[in-house]
Structures are given as structure tokens and as C-alpha cells.
N, C-alpha and C. Protein backbone atom coordinates (compact mmCIF):
# COMPACT_ATOMS: atom_id res chain seq x y z
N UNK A 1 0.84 -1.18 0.00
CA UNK A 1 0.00 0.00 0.00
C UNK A 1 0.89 1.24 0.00
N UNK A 2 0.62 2.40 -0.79
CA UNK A 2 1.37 3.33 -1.04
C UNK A 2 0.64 4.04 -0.51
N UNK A 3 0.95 5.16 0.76
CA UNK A 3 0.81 6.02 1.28
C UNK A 3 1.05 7.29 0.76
N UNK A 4 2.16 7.35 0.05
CA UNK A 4 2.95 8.60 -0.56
C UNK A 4 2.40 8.92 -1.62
N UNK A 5 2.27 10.12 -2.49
CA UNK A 5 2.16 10.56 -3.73
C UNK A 5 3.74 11.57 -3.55
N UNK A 6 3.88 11.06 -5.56
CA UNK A 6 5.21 11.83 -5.43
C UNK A 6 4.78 13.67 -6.27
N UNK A 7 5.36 14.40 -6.18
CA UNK A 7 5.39 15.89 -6.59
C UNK A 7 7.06 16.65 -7.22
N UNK A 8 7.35 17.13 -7.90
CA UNK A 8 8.16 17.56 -8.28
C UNK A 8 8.42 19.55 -7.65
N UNK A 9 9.45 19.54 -8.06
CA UNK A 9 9.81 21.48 -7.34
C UNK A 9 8.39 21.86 -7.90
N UNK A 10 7.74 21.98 -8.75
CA UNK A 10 6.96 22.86 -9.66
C UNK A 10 5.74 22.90 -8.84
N UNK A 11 5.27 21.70 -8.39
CA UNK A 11 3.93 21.53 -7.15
C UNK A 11 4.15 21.73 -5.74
N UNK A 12 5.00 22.28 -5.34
CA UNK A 12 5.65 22.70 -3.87
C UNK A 12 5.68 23.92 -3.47
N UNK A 13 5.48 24.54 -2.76
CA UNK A 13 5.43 25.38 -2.08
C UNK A 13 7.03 25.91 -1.72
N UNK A 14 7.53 26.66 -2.10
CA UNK A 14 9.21 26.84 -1.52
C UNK A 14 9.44 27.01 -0.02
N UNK A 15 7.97 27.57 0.79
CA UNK A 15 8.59 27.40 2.36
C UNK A 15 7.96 26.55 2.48
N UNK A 16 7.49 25.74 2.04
CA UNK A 16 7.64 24.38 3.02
C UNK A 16 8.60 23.33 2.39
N UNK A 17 9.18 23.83 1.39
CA UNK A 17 10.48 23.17 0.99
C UNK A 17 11.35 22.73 1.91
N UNK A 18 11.46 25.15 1.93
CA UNK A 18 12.64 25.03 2.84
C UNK A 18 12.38 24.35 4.21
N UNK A 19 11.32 24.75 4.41
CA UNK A 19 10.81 24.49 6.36
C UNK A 19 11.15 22.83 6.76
N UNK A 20 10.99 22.00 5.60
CA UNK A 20 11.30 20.50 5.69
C UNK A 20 12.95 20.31 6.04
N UNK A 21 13.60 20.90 5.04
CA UNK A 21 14.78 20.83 4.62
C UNK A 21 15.51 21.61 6.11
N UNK A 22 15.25 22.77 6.89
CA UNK A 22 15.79 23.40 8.21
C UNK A 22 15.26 22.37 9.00
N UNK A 23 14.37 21.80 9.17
CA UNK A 23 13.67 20.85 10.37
C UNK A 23 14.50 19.19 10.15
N UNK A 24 14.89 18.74 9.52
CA UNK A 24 15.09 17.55 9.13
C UNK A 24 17.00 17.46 8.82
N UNK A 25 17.64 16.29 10.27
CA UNK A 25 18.61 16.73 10.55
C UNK A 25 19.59 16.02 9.13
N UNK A 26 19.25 15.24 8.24
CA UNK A 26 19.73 14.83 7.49
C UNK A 26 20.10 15.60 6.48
N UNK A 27 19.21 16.39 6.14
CA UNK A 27 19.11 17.58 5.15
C UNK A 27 20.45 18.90 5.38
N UNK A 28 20.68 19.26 4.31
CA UNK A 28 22.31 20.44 3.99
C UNK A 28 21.36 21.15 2.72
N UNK A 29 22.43 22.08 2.91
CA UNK A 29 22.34 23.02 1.78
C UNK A 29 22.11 22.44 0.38
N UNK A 30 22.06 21.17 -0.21
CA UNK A 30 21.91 20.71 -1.52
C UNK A 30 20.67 20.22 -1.68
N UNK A 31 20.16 19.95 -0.41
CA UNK A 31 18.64 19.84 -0.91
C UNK A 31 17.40 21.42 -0.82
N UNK A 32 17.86 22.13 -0.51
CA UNK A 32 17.56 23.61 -0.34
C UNK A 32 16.99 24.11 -1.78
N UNK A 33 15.72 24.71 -1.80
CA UNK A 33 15.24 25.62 -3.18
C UNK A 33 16.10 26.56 -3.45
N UNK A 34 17.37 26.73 -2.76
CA UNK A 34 18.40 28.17 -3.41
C UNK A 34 19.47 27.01 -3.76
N UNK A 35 19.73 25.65 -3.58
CA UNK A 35 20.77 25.51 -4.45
C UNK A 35 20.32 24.50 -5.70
N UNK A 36 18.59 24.05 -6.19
CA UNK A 36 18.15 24.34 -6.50
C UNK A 36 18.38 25.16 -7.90
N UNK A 37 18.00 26.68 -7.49
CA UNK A 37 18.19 27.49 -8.51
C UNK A 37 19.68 27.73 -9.01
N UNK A 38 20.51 27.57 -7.92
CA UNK A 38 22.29 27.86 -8.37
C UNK A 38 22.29 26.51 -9.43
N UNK A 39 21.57 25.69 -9.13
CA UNK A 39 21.95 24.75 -10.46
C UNK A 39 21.29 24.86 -11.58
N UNK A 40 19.80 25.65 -11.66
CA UNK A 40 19.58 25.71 -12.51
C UNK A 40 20.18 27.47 -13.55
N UNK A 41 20.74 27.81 -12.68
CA UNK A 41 21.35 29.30 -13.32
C UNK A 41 22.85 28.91 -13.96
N UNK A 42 22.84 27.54 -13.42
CA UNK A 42 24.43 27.25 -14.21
C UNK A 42 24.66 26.32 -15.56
N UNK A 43 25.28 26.88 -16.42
CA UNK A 43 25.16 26.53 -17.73
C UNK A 43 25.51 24.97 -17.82
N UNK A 44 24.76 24.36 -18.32
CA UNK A 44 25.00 22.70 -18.95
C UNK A 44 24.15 21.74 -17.80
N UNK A 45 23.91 22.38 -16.83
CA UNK A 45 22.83 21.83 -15.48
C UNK A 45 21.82 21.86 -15.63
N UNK A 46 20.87 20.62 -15.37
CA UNK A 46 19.50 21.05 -15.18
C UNK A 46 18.84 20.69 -13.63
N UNK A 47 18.87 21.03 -12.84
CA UNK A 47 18.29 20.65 -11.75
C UNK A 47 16.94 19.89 -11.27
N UNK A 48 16.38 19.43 -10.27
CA UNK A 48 15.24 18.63 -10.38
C UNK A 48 15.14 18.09 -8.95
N UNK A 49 13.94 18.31 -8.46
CA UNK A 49 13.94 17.92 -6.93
C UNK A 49 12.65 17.28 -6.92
N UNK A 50 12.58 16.47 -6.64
CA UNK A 50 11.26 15.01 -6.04
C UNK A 50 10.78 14.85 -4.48
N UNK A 51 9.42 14.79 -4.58
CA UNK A 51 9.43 15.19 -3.07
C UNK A 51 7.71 14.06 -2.59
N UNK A 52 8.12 13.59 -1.54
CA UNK A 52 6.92 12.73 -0.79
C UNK A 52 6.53 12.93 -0.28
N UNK A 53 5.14 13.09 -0.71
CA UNK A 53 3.69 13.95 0.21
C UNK A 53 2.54 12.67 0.85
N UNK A 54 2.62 13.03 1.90
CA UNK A 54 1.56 12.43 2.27
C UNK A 54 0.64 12.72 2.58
N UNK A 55 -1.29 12.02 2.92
CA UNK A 55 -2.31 12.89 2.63
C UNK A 55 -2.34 13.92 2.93
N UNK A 56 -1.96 14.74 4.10
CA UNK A 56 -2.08 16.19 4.50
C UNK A 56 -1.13 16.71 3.76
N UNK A 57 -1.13 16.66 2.21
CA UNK A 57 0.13 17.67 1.80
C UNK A 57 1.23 18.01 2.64
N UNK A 58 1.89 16.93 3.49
CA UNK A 58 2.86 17.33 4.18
C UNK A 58 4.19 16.50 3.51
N UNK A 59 5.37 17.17 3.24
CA UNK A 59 6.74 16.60 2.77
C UNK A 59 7.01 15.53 3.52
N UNK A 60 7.22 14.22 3.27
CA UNK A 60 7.78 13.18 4.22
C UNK A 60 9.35 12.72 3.25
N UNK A 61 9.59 13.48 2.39
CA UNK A 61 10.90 13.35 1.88
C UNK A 61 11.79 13.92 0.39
N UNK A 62 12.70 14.05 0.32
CA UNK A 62 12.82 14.77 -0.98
C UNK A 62 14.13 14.03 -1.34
N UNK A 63 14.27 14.16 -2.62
CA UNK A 63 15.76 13.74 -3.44
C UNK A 63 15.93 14.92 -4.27
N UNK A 64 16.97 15.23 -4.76
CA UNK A 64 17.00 16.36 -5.53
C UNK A 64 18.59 16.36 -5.93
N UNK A 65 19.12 17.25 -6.92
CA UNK A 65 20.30 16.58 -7.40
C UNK A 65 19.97 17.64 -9.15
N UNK A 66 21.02 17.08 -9.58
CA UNK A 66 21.25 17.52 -11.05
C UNK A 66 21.45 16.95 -12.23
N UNK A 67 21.15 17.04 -13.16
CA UNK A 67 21.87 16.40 -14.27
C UNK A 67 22.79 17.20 -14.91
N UNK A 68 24.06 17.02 -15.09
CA UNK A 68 25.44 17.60 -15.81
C UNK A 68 25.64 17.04 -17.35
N UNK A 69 25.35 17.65 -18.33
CA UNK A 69 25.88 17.60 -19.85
C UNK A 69 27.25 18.23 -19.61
N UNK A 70 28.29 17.41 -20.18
CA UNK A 70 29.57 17.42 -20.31
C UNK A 70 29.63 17.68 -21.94
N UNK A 71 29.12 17.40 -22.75
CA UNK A 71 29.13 17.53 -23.80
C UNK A 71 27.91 18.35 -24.89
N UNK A 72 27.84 19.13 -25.11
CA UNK A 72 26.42 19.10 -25.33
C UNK A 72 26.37 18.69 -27.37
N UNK A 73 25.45 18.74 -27.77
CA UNK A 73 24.65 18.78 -28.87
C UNK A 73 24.59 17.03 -29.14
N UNK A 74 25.37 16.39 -29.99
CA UNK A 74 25.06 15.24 -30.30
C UNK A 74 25.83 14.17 -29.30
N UNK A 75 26.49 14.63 -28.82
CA UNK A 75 27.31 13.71 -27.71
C UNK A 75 26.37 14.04 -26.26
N UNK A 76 25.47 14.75 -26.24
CA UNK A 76 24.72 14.98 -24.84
C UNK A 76 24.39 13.48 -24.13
N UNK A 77 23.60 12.90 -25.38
CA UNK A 77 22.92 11.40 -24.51
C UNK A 77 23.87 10.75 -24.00
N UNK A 78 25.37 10.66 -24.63
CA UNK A 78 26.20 9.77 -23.52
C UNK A 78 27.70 10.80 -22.55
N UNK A 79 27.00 11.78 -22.61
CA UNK A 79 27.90 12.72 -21.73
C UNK A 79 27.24 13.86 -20.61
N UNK A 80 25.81 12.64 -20.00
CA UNK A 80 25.13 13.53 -19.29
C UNK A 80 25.23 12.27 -18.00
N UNK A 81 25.04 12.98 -16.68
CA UNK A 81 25.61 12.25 -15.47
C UNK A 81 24.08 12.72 -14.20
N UNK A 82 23.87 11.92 -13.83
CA UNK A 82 23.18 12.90 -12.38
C UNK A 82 23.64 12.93 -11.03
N UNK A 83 23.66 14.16 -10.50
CA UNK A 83 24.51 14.55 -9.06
C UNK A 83 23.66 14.37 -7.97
N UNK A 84 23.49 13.45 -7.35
CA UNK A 84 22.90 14.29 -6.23
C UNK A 84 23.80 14.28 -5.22
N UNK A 85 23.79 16.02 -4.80
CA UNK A 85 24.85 15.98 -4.18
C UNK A 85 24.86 15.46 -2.16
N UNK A 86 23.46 15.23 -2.26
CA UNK A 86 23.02 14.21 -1.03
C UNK A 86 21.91 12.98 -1.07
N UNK A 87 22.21 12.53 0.06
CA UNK A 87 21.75 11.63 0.10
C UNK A 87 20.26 11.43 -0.29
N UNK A 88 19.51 11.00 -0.64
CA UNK A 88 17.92 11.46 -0.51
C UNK A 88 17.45 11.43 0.98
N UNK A 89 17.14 11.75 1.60
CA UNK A 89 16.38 12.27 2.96
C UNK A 89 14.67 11.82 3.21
N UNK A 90 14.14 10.61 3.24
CA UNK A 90 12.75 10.41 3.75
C UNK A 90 12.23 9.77 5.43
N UNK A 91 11.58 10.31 6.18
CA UNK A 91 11.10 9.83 7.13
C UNK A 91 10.48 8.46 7.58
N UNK A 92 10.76 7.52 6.13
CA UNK A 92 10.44 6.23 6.39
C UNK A 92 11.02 5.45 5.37
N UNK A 93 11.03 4.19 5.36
CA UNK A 93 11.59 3.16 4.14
C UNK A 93 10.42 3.72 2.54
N UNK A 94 9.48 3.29 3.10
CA UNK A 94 7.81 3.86 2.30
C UNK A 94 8.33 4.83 1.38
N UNK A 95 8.65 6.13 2.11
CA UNK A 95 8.35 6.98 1.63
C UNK A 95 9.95 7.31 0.38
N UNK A 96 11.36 6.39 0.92
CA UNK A 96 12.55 6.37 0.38
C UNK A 96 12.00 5.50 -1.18
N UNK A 97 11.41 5.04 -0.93
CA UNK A 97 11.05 4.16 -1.99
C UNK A 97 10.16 4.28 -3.28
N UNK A 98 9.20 5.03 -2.86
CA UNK A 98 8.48 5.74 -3.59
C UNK A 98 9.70 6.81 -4.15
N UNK A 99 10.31 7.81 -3.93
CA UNK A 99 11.32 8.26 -3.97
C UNK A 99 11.93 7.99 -5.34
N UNK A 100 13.50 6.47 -4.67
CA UNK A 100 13.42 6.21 -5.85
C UNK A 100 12.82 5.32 -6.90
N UNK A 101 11.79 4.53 -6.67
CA UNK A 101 10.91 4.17 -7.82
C UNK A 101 10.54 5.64 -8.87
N UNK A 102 10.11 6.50 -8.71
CA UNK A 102 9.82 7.30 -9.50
C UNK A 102 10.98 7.99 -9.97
N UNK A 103 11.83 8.39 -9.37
CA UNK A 103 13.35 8.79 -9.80
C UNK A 103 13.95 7.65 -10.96
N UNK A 104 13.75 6.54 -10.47
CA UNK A 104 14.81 5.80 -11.74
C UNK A 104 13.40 5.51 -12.72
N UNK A 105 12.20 5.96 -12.89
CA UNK A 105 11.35 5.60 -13.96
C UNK A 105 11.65 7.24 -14.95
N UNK A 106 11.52 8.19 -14.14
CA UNK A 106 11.66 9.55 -14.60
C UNK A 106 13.12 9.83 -15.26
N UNK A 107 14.07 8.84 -14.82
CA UNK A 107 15.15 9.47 -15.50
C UNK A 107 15.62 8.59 -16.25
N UNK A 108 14.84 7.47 -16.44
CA UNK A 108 15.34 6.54 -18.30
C UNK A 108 15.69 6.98 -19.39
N UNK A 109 16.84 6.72 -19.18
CA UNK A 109 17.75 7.44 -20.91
C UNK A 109 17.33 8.54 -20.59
N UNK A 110 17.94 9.79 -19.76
CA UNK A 110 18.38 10.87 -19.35
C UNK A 110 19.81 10.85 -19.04
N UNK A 111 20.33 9.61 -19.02
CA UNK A 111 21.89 9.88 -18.09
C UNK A 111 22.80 8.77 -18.05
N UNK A 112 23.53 8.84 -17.89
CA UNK A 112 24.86 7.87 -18.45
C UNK A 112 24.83 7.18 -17.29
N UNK A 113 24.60 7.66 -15.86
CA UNK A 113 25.09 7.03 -14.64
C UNK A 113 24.19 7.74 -13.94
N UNK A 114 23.84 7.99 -12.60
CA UNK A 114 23.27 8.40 -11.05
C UNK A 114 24.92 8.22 -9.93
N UNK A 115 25.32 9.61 -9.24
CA UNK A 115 26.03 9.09 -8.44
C UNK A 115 25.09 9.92 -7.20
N UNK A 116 24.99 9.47 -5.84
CA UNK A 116 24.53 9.71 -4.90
C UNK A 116 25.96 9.77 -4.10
N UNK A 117 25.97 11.02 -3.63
CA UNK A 117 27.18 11.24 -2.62
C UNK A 117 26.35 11.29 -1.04
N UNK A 118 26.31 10.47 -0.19
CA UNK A 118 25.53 9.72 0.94
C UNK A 118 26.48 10.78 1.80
N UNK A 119 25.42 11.62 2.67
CA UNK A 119 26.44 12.72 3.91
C UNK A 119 25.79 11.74 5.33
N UNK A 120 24.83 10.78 4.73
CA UNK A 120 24.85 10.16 6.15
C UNK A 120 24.75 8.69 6.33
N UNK A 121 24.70 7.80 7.03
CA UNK A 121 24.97 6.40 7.09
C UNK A 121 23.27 6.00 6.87
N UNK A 122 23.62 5.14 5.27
CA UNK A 122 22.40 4.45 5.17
C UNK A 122 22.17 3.06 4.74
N UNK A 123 23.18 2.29 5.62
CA UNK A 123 23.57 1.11 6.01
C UNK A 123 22.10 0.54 6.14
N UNK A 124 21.06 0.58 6.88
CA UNK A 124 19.81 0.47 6.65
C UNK A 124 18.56 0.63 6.19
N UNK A 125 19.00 1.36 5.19
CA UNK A 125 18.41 1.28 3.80
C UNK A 125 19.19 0.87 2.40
N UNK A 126 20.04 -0.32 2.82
CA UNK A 126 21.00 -0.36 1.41
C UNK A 126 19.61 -1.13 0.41
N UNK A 127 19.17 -2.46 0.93
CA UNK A 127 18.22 -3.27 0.60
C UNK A 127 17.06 -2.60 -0.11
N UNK A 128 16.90 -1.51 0.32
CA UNK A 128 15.98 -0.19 -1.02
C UNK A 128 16.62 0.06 -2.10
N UNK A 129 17.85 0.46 -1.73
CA UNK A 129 18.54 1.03 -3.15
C UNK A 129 18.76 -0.06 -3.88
N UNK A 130 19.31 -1.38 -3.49
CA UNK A 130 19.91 -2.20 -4.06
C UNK A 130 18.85 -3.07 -4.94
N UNK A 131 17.47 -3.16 -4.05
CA UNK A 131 16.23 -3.78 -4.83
C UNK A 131 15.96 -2.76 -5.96
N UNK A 132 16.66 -1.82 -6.21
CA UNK A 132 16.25 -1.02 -7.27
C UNK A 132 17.52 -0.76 -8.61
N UNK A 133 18.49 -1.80 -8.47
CA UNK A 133 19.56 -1.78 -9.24
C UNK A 133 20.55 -0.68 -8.56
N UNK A 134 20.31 -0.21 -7.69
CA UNK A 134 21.56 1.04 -7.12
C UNK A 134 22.89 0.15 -6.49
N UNK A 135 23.63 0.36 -6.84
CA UNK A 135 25.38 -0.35 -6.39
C UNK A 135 25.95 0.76 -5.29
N UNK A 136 26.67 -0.13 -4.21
CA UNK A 136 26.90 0.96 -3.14
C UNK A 136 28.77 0.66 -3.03
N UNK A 137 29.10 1.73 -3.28
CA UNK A 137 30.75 1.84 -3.39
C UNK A 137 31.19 3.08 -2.01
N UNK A 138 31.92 2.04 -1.30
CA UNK A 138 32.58 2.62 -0.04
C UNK A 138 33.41 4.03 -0.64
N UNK A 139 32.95 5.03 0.16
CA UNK A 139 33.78 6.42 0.45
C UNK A 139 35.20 6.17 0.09
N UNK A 140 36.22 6.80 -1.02
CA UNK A 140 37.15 6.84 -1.04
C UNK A 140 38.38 7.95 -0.10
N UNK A 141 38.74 7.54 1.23
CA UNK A 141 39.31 8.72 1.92
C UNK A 141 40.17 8.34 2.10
N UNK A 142 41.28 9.63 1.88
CA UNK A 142 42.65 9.65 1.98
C UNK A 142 43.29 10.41 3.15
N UNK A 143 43.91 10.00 4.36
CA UNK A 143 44.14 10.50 5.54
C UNK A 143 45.75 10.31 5.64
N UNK A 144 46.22 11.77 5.59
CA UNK A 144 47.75 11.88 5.95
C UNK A 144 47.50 12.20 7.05
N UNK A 145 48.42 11.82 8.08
CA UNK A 145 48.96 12.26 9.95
C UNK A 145 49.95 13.37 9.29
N UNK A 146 49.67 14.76 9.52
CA UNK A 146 50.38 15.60 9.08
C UNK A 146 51.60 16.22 10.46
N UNK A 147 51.25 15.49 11.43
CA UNK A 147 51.91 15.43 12.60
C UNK A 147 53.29 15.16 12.33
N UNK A 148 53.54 14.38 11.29
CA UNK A 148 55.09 13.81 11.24
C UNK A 148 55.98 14.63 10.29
N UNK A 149 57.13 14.31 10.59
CA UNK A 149 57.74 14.70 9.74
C UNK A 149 58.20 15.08 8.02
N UNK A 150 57.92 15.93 7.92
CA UNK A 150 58.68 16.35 6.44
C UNK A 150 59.37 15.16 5.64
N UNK A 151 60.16 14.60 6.39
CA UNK A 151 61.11 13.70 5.78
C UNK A 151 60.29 12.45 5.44
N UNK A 152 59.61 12.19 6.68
CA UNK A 152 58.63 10.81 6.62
C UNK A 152 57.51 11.18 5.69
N UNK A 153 57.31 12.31 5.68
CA UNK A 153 56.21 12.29 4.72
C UNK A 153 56.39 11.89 3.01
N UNK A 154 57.13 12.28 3.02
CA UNK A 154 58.06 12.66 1.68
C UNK A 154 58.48 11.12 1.17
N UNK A 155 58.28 10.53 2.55
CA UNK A 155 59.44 9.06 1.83
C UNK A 155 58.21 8.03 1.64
N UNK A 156 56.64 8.69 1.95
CA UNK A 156 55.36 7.85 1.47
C UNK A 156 54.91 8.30 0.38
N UNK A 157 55.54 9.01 -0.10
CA UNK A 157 55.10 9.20 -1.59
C UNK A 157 55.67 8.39 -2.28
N UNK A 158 55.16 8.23 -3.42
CA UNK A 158 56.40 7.12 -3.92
C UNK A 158 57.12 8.15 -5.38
N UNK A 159 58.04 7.42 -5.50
CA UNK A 159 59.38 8.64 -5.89
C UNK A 159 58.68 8.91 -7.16
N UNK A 160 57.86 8.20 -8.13
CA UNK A 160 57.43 8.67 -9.58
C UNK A 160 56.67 10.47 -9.21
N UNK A 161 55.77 9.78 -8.22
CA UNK A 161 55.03 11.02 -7.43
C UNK A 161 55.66 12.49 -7.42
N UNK A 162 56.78 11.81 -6.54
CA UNK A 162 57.79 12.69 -5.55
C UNK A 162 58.11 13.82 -6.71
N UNK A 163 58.53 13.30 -8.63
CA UNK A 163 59.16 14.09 -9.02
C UNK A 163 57.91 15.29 -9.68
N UNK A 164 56.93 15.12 -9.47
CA UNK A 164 56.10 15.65 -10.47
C UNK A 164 55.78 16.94 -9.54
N UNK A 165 55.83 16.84 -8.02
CA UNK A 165 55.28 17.76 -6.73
C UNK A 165 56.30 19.12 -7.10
N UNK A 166 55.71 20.36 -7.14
CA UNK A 166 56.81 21.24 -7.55
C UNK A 166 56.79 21.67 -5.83
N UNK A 167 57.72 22.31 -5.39
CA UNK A 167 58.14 22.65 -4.03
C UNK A 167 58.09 24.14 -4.65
């Protein structure tokens, strides 16, 4: 049973966009109606935000994100990517789902790839994404101890590295 109906930016209200997006601790500045428009004011971007209403017209979740043409005119269809630059954000499995069910029906042959950059642990919702073809690739982080020495640092680079670093 589907509880949710989904809505796009265009059927939303912008303060209760925002009012979701300040109230809801998962939520940053990328799901926000002002960054939003910074993507849609920037050339080769098209922006696009999805949002889960339940009966009282109330937001129970949003995804939102971009699509990037790297190429445009005849190379567009295989040089277009989508960003979202967070995680999607819903108040229940239900409502994540509805989410992306309509996200990956809406964006067929729009885009070369989907990357979701995750700002929070959703270790318990992998089994959503994954029932929906989404692949989950561990955070790539690189941590120098800048505590040490110059010398030691220098001798973990490896020397091909070492010559290319201009001092």
C-alpha cells in the first residue's frame, strides 16, 4: 500500500520546501530551493527535486540533485551524469522508496550514470537502493597524519610522485 504521492519542485510550495529541509537533521544546503536554482542558473545543469507527500500535503521526503551535460549537442545522450549531491532524505523506508521508484522511472535514458554522494549512514536502507539496481561503493578517503615529519612524509610518496610535486 502506497501512502505517498510523489510531486516535483513545480507543485511545492518553496517554504515548506525550505521548512522541511531546516527541520530535518539529514538535510544540507543541496537539498535547499536556493541551491536548487544555483543549479539551474548554471550553464549545462539542469536541476530537479522530487518530493513525498503524504495525505495532508505534508513533505515526508525529498531527493533532488542535477543532471550535468559534459558535452552538449550530439554527444549529450552519452555525456550527461546525475549529481545528487546528497543523500535522498525520507522519514520512512515507504516513503525512500516511492522516492526512488519514480526517480529511476523519470530518468530513463536521461543519463549515463546516477552518483549519490551519501552525507549520512544508510547502512539500513541499502536493501531499497539495491532492490532497485543502485550499487553501493565505499567512500574513497585519503588521511595523511600531518603530525610527522617532512622527511617521513616525503618518503610515502612514492618517488614517480615525488618528481612531479613542484616545491
Amino acid at each position: 500500500m502506497n501512502n505517498y504521492k510523489f510531486v516535483d519542485a513545480t507543485q511545492i510550495s518553496r517554504e515548506k520546501w525550505q521548512d522541511f529541509t531546516d527541520n530535518n537533521e539529514n538535510c544540507n544546503i543541496f537539498s535547499t530551493p536556493y541551491m536548487y536554482d544555483v543549479w539551474n542558473a548554471t550553464p549545462c545543469y539542469r536541476s530537479f527535486a522530487f518530493f513525498a507527500i503524504d495525505r495532508n500535503e505534508e513533505i515526508k521526503g525529498i531527493l533532488s540533485g542535477y543532471l550535468q551535460t559534459v558535452s552538449p549537442c550530439i554527444f549529450s545522450k552519452i555525456s550527461t551524469r546525475v549529481i545528487l549531491m546528497q543523500t535522498p532524505v525520507a522519514i520512512d523506508d515507504e516513503a525512500l522508496s516511492t522516492l526512488l521508484k519514480y526517480y529511476t522511472n523519470y530518468m530513463k535514458r536521461k543519463a549515463v550514470y546516477t552518483e549519490i554522494r551519501n552525507n549520512y549512514d544508510t547502512s539500513s536502507q541499502r536493501h531499497i537502493y539495491e532492490g532497485l539496481g543502485f550499487n553501493f561503493e565505499d567512500h574513497l578517503n585519503i588521511i595523511v597524519d600531518l603530525s610527522q615529519s617532512e622527511n617521513i612524509l616525503w618518503k610515502q610518496i612514492h618517488s614517480k610522485r615525488r618528481n612531479v610535486i613542484g616545491l
